[in-house]
Every structure is written in C-alpha cells, then in structure tokens.
Protein backbone atom coordinates (compact mmCIF):
# COMPACT_ATOMS: atom_id res chain seq x y z
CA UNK A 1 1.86 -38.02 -36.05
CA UNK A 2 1.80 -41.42 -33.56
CA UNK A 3 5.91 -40.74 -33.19
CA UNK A 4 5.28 -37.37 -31.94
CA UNK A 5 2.25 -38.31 -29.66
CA UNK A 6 4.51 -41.17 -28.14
CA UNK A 7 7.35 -38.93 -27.96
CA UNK A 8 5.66 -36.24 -25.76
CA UNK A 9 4.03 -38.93 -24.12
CA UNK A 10 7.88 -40.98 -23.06
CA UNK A 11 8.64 -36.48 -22.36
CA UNK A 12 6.11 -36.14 -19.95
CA UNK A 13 6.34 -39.37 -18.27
CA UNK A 14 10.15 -38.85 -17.66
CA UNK A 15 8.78 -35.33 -15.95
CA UNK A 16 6.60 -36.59 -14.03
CA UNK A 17 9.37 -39.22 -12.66
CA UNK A 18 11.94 -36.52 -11.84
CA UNK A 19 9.27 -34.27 -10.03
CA UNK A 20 8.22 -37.45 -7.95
CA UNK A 21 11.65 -38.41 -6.79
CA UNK A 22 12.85 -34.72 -5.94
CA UNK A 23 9.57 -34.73 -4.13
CA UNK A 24 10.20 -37.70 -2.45
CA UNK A 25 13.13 -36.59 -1.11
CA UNK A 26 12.08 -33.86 0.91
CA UNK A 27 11.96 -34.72 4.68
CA UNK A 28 8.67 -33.63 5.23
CA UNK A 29 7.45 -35.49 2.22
CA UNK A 30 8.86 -38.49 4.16
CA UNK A 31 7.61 -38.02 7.11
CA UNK A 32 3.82 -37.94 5.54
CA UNK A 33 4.28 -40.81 3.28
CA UNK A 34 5.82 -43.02 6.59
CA UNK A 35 2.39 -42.36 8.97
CA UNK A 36 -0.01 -42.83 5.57
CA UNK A 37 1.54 -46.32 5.24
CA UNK A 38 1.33 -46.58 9.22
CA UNK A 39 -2.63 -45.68 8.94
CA UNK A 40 -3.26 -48.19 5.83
CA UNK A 41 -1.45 -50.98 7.30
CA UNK A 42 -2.28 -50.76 10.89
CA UNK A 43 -5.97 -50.35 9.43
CA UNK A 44 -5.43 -53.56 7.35
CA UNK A 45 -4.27 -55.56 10.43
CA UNK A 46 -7.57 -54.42 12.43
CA UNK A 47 -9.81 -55.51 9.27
CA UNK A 48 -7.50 -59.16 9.26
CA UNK A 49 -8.12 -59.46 12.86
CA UNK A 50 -11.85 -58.98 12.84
C-alpha cells in the first residue's frame, strides 16, 4: 500500500510541475510574477531603510 501512496504522490507532484512551468510561460503570467517581486522587494528596501 506505501508503494502506491508514494507512487501517486511522485504522479501528482510531476503534474503539478508541468502545469507550473506551462503556466509560467505565458506572457501575462510573466508580466504578474515581474511587478509581485517589484512590490515585495521594493517593500523590503523601505522596511531596511527605516
């Protein structure tokens, strides 16, 4: 039963990677991921700074 379990488990984590890389190559995808790192670092900086 734990080979099974693991082996759906190693299945859906392999799914999961392919969805997130065709997803992360969609243009719009990164455009949204580029100004959510913009916002988190700049926001970093101010909270370094004061």
């Amino acid at each position: 039963m734990g080979i099974f379990r693991g082996a759906m488990k190693g299945g859906l984590t392999a799914k999961a990677a392919q969805v997130a890389k065709r997803e992360a190559s969609k243009p719009e995808n990164q455009a949204k991921a580029k100004s959510a790192l913009s916002r988190f670092t700049s926001g970093r900086k101010a909270k370094k700074k004061g």
